[in-house]
PDB file of N, CA and C in Angstrom:
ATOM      1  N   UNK A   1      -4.279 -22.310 -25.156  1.00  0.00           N
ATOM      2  CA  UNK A   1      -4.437 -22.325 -23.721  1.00  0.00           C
ATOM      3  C   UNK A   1      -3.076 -22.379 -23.025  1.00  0.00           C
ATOM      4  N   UNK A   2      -2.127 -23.274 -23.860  1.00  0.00           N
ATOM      5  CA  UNK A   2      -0.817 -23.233 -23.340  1.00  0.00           C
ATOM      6  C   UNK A   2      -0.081 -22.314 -22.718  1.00  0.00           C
ATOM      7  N   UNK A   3      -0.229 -20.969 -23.927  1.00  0.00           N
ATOM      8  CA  UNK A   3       0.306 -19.934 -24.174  1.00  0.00           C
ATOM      9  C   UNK A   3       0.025 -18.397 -23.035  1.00  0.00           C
ATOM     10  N   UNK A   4      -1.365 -18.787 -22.846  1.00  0.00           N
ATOM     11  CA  UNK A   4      -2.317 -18.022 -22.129  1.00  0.00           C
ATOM     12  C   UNK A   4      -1.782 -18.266 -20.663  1.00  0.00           C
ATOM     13  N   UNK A   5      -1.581 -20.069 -19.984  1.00  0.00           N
ATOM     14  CA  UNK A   5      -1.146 -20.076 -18.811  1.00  0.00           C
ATOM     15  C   UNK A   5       0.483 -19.881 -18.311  1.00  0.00           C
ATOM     16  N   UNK A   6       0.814 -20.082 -19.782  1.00  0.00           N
ATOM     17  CA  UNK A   6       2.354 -19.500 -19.614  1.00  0.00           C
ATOM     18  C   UNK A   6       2.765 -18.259 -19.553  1.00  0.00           C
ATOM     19  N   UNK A   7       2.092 -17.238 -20.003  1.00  0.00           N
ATOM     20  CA  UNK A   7       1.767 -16.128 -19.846  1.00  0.00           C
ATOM     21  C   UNK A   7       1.637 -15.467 -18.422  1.00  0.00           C
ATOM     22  N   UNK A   8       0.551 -16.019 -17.906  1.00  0.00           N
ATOM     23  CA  UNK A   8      -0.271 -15.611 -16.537  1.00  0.00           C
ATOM     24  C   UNK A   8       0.819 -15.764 -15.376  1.00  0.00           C
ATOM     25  N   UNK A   9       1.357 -17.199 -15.713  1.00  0.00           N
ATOM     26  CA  UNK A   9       2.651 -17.575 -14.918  1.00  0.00           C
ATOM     27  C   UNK A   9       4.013 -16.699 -14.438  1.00  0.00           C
ATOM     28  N   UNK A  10       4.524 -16.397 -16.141  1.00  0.00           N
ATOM     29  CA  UNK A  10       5.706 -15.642 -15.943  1.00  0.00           C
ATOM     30  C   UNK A  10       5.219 -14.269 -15.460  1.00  0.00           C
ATOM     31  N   UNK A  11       4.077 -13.631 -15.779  1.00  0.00           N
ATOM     32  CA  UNK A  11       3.736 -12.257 -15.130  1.00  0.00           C
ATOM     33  C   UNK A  11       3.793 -12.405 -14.441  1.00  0.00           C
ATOM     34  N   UNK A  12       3.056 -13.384 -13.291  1.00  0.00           N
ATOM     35  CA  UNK A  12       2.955 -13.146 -11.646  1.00  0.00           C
ATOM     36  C   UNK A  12       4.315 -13.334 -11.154  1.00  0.00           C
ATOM     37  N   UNK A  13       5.492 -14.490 -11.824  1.00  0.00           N
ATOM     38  CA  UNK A  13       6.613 -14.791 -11.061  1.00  0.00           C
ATOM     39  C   UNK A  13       7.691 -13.246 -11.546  1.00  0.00           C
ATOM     40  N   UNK A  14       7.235 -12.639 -12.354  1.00  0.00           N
ATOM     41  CA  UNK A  14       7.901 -11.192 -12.452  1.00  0.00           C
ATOM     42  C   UNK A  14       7.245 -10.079 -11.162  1.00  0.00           C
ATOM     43  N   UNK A  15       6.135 -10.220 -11.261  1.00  0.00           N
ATOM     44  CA  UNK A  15       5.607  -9.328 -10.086  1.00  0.00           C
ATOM     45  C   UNK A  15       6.480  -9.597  -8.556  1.00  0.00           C
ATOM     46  N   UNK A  16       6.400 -10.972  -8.283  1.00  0.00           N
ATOM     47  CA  UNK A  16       6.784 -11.062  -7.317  1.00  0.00           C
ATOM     48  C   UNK A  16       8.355 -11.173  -7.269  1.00  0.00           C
ATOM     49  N   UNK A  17       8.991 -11.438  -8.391  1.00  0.00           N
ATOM     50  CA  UNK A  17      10.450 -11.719  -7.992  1.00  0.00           C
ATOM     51  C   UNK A  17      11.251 -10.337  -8.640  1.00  0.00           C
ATOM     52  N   UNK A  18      10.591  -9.526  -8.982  1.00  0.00           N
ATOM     53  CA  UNK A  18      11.544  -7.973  -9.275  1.00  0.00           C
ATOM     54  C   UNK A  18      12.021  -7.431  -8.132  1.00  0.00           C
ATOM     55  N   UNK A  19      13.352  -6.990  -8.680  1.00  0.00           N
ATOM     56  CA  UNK A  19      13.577  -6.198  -7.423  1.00  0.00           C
ATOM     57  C   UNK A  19      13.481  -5.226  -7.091  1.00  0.00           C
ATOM     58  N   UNK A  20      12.825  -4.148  -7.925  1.00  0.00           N
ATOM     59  CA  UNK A  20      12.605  -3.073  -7.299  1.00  0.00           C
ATOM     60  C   UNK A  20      11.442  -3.484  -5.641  1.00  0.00           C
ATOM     61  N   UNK A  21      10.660  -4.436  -5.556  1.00  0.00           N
ATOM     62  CA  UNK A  21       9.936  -4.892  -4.655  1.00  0.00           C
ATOM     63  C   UNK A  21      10.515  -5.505  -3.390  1.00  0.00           C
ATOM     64  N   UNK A  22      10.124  -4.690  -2.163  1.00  0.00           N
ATOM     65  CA  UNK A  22      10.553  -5.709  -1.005  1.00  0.00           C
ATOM     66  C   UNK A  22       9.116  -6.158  -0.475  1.00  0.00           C
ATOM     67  N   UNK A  23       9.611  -7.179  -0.301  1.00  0.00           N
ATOM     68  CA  UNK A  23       8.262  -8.366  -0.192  1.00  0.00           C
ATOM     69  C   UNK A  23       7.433  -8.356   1.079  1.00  0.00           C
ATOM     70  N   UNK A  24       8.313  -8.494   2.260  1.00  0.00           N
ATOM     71  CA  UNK A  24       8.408  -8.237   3.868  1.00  0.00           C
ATOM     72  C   UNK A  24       7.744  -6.948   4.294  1.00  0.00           C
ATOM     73  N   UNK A  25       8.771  -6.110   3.574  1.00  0.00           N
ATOM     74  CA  UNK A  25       7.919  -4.399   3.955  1.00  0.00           C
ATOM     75  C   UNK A  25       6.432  -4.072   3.041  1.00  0.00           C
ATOM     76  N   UNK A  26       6.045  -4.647   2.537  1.00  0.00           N
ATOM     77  CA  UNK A  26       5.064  -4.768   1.669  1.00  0.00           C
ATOM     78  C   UNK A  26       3.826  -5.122   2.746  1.00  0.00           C
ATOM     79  N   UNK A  27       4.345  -6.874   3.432  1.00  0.00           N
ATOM     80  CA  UNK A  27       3.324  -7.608   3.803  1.00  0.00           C
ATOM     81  C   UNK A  27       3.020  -7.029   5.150  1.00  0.00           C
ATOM     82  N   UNK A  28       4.178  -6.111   5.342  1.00  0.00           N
ATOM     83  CA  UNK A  28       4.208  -6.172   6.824  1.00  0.00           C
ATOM     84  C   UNK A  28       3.259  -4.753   7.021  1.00  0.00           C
ATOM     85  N   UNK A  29       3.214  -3.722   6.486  1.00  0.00           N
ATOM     86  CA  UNK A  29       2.211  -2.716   5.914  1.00  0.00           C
ATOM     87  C   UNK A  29       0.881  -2.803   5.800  1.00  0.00           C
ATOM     88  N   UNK A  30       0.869  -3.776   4.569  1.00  0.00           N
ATOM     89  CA  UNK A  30      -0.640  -4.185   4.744  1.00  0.00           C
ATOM     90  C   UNK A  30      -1.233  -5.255   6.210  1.00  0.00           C
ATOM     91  N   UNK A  31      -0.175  -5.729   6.854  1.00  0.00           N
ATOM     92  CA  UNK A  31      -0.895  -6.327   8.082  1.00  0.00           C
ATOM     93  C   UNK A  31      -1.052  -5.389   8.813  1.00  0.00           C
ATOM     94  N   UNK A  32       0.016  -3.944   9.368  1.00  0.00           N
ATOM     95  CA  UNK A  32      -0.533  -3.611  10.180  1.00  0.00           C
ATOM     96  C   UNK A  32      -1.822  -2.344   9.824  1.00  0.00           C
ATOM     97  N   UNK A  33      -2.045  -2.682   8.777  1.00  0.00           N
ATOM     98  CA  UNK A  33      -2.860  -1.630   8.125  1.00  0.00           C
ATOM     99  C   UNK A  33      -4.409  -2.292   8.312  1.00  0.00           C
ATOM    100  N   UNK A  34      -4.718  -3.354   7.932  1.00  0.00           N
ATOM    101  CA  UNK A  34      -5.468  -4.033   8.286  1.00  0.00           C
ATOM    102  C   UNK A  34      -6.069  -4.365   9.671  1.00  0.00           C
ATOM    103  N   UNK A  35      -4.651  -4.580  10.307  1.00  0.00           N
ATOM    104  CA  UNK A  35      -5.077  -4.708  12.108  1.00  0.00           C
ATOM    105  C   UNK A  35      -5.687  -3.390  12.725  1.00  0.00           C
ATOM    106  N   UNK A  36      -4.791  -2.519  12.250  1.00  0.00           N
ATOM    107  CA  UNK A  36      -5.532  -1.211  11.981  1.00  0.00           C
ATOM    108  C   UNK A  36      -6.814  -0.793  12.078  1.00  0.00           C
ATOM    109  N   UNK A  37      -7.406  -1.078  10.769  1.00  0.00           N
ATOM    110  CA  UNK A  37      -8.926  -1.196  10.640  1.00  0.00           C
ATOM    111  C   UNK A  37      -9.881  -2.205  11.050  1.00  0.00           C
ATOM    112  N   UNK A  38      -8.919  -3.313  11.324  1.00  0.00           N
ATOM    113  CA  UNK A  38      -9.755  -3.862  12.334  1.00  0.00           C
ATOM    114  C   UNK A  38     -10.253  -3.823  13.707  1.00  0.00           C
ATOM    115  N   UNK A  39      -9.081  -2.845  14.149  1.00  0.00           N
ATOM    116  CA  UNK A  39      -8.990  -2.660  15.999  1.00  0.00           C
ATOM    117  C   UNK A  39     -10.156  -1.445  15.731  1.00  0.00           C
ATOM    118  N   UNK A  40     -10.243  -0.475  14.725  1.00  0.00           N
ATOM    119  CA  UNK A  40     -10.752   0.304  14.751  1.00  0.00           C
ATOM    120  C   UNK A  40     -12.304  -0.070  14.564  1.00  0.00           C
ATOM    121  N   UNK A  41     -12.895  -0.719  13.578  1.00  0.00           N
ATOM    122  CA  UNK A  41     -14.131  -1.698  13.366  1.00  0.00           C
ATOM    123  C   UNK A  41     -14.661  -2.512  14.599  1.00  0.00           C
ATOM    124  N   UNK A  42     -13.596  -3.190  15.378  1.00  0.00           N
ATOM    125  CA  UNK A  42     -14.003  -3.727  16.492  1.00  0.00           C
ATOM    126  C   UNK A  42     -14.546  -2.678  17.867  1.00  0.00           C
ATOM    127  N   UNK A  43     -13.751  -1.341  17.556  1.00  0.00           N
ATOM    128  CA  UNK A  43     -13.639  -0.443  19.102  1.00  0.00           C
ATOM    129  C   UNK A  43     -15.112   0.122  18.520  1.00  0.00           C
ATOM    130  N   UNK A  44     -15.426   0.607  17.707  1.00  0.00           N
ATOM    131  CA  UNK A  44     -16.867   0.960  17.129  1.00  0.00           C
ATOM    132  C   UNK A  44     -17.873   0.372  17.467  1.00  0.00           C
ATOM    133  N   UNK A  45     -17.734  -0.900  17.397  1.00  0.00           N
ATOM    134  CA  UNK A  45     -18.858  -2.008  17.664  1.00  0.00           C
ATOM    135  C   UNK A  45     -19.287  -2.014  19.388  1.00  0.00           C
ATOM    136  N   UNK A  46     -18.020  -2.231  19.701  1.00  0.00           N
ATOM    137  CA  UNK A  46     -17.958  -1.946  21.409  1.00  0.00           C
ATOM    138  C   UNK A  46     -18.825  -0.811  21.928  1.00  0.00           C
ATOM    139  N   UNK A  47     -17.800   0.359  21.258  1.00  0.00           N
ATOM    140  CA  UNK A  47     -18.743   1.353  21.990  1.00  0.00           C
ATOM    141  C   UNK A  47     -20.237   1.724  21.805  1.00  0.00           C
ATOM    142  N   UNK A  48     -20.378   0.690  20.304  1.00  0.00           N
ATOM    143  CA  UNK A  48     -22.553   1.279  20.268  1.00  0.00           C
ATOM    144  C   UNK A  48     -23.573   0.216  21.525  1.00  0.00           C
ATOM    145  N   UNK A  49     -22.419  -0.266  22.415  1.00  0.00           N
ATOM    146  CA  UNK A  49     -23.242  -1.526  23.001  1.00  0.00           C
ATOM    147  C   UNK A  49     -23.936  -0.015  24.043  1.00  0.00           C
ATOM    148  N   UNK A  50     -25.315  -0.850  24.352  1.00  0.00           N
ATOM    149  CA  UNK A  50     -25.342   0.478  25.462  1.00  0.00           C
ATOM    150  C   UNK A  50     -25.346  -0.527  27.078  1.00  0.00           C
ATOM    151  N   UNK A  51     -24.885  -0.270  27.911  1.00  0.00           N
ATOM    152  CA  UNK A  51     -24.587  -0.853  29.265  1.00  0.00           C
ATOM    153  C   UNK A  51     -25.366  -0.177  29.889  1.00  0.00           C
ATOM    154  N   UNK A  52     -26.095  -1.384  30.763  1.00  0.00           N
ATOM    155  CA  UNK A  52     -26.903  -0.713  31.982  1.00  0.00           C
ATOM    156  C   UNK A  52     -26.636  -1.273  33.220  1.00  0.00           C
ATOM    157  N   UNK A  53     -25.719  -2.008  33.606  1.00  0.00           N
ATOM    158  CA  UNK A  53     -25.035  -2.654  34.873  1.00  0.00           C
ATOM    159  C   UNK A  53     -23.895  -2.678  34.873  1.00  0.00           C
ATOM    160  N   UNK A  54     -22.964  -2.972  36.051  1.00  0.00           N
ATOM    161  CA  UNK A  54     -21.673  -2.489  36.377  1.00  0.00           C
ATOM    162  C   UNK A  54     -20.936  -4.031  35.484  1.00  0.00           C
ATOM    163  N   UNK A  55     -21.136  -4.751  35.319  1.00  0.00           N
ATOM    164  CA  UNK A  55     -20.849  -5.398  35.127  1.00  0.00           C
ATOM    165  C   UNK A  55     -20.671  -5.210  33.270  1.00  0.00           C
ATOM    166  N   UNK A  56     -21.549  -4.760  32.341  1.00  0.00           N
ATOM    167  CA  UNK A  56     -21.223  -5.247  31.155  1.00  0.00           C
ATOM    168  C   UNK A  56     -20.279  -3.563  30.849  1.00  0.00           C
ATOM    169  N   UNK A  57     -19.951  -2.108  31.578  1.00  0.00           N
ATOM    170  CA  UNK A  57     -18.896  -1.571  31.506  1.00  0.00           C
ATOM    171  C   UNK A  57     -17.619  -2.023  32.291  1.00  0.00           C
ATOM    172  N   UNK A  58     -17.974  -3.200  32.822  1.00  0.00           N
ATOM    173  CA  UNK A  58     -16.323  -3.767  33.369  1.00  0.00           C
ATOM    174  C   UNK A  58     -16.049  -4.488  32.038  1.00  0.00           C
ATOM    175  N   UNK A  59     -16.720  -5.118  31.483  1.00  0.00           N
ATOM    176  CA  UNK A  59     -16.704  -5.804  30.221  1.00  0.00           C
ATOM    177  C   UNK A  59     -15.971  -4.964  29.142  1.00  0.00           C
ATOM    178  N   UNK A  60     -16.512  -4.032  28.681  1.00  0.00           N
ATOM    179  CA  UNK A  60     -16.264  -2.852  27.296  1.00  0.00           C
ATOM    180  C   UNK A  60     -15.430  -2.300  27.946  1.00  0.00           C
ATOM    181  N   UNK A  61     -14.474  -2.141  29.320  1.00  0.00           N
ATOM    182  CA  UNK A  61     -13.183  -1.542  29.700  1.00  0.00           C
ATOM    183  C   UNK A  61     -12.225  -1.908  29.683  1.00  0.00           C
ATOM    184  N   UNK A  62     -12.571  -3.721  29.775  1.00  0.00           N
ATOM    185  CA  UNK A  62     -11.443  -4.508  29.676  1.00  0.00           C
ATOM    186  C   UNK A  62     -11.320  -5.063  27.875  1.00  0.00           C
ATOM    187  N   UNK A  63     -12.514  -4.974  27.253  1.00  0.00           N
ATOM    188  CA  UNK A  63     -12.139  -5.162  25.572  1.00  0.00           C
ATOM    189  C   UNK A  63     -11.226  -3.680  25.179  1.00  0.00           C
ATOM    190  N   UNK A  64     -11.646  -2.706  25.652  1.00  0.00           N
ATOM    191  CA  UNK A  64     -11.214  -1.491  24.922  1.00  0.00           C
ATOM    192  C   UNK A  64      -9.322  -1.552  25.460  1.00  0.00           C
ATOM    193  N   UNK A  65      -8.847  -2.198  26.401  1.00  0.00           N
ATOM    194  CA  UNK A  65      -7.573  -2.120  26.838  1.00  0.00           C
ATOM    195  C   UNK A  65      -6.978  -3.302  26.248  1.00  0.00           C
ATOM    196  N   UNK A  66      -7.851  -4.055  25.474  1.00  0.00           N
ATOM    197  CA  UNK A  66      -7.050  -5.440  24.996  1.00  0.00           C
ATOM    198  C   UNK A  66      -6.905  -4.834  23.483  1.00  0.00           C
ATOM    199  N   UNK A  67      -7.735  -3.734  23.000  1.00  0.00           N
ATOM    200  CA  UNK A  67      -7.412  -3.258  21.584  1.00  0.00           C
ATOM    201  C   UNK A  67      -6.414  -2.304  21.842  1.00  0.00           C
ATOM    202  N   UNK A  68      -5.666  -1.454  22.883  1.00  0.00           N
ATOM    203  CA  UNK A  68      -4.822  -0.346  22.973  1.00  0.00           C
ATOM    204  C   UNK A  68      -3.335  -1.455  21.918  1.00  0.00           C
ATOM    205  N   UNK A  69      -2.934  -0.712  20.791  1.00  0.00           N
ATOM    206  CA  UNK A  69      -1.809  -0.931  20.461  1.00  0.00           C
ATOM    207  C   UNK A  69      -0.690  -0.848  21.106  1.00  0.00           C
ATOM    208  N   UNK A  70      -0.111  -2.115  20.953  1.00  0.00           N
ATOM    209  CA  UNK A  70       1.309  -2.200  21.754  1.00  0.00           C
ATOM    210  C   UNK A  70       2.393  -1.450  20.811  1.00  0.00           C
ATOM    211  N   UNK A  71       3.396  -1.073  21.535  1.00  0.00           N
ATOM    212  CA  UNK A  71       4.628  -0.051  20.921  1.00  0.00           C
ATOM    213  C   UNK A  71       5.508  -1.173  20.211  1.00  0.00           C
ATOM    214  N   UNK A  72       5.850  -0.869  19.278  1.00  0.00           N
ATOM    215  CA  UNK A  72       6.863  -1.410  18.649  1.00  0.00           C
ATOM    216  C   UNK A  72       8.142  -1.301  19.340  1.00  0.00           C
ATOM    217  N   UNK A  73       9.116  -2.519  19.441  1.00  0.00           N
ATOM    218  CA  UNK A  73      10.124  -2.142  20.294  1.00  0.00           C
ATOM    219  C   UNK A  73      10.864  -1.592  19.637  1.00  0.00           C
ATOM    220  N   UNK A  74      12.093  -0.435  20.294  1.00  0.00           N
ATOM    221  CA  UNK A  74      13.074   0.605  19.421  1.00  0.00           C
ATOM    222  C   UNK A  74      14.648  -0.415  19.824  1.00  0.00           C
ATOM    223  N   UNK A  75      15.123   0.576  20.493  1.00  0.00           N
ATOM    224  CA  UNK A  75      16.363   0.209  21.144  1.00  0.00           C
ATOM    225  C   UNK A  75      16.673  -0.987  21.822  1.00  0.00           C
ATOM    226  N   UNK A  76      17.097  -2.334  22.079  1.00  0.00           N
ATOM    227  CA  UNK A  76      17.307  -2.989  23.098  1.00  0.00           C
ATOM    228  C   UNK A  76      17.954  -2.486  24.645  1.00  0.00           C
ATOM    229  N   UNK A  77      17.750  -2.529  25.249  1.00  0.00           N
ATOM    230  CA  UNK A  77      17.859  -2.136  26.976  1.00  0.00           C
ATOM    231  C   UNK A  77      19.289  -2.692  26.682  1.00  0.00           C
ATOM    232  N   UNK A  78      19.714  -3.762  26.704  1.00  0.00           N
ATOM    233  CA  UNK A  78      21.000  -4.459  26.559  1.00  0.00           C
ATOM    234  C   UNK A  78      21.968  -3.893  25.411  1.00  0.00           C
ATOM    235  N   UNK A  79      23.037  -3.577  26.071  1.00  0.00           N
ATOM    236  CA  UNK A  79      24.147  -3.295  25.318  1.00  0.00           C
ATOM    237  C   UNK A  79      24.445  -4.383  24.028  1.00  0.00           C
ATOM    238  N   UNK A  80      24.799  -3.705  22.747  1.00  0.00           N
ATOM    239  CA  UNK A  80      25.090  -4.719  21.953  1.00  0.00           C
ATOM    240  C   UNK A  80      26.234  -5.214  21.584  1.00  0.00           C
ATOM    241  N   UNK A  81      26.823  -6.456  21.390  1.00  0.00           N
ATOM    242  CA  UNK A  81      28.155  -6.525  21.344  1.00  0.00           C
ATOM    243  C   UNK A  81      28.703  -5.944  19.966  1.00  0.00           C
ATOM    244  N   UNK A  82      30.432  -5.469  20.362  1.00  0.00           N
ATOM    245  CA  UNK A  82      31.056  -4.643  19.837  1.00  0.00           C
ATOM    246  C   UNK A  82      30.877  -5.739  18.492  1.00  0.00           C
ATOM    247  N   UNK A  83      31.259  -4.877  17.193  1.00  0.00           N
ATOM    248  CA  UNK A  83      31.782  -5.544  15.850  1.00  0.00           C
ATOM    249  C   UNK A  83      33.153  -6.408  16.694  1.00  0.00           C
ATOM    250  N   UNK A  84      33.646  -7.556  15.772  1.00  0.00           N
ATOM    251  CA  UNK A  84      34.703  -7.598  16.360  1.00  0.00           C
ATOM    252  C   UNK A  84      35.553  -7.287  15.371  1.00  0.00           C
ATOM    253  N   UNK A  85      37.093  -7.198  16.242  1.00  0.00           N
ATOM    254  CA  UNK A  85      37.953  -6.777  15.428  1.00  0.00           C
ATOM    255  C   UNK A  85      38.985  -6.905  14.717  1.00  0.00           C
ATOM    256  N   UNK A  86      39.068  -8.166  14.314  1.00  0.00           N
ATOM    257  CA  UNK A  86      39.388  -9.242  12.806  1.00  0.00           C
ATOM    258  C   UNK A  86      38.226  -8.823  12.089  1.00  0.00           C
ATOM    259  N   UNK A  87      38.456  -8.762  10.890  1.00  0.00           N
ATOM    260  CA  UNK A  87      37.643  -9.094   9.689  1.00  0.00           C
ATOM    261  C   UNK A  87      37.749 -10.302   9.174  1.00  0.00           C
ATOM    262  N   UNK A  88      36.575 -10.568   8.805  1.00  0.00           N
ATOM    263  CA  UNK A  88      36.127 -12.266   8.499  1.00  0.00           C
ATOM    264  C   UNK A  88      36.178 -11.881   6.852  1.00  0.00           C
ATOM    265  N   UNK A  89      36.450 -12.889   6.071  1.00  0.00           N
ATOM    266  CA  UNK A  89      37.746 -14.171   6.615  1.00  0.00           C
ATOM    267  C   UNK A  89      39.302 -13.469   6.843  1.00  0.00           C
ATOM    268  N   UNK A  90      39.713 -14.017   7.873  1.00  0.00           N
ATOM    269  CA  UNK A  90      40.715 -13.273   7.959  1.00  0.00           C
ATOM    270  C   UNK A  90      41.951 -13.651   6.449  1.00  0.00           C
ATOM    271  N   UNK A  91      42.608 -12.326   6.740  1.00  0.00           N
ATOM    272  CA  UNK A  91      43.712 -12.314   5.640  1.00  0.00           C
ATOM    273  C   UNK A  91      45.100 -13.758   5.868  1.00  0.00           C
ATOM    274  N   UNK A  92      45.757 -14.077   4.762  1.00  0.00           N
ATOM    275  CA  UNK A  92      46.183 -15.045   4.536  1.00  0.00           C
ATOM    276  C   UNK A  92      47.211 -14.557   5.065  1.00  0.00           C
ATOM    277  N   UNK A  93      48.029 -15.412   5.967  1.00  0.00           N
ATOM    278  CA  UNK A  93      49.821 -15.069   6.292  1.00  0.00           C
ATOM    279  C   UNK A  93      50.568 -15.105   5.028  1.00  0.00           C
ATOM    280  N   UNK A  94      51.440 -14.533   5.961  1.00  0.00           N
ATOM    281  CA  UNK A  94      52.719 -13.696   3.900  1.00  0.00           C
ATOM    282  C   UNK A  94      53.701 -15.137   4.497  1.00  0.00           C
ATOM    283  N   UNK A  95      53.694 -15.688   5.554  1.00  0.00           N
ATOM    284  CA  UNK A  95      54.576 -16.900   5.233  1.00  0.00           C
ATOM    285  C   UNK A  95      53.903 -17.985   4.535  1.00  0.00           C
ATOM    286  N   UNK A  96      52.737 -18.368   4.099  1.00  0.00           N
ATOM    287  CA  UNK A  96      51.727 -19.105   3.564  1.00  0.00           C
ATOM    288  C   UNK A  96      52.262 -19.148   2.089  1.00  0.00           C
ATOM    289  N   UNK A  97      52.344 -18.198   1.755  1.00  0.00           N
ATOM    290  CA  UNK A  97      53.345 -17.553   0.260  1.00  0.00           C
ATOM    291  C   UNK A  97      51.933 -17.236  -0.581  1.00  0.00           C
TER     292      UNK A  97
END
């Protein structure tokens, strides 16, 4: 049994700690992949409701605009500051010896 959970162990801590694997871009994929199919599962459901007063299509207009995906932000609006121009760590003085 020892052998078996020592086994099970080092496989999974190889799965997860190789590096050909990035971990982040992995998780971050399957979340929005998921949210995905979920916004999509949810907008389905919405639209089989059938409405017969003004009131429950004010309802299914305002769910259907709370599922519209937001944009990922690109560029910052704000300028970014320059590299600066020392390199870290800076170099040692030649009077230092």
């Amino acid at each position: 049994m020892f052998l078996l959970r020592s086994a099970f162990w080092l496989t999974l801590a190889f799965l997860v700690i190789r590096p050909e694997v990035d971990m982040g871009d992995a998780a971050a994929r399957i979340s929005s992949n998921a949210m995905e199919r979920g916004s999509q599962f949810v907008a389905a459901q919405i639209e089989s409701i059938e409405c017969t007063d003004l009131h429950c299509y004010g309802g299914k207009a305002i769910a259907a605009a709370a599922l519209q995906s937001i944009p990922q932000p690109g560029t910052p609006m704000h300028v970014l500051p320059a590299e600066g121009p020392v390199p870290l760590p800076r170099p040692r003085p030649d009077r230092a010896g």
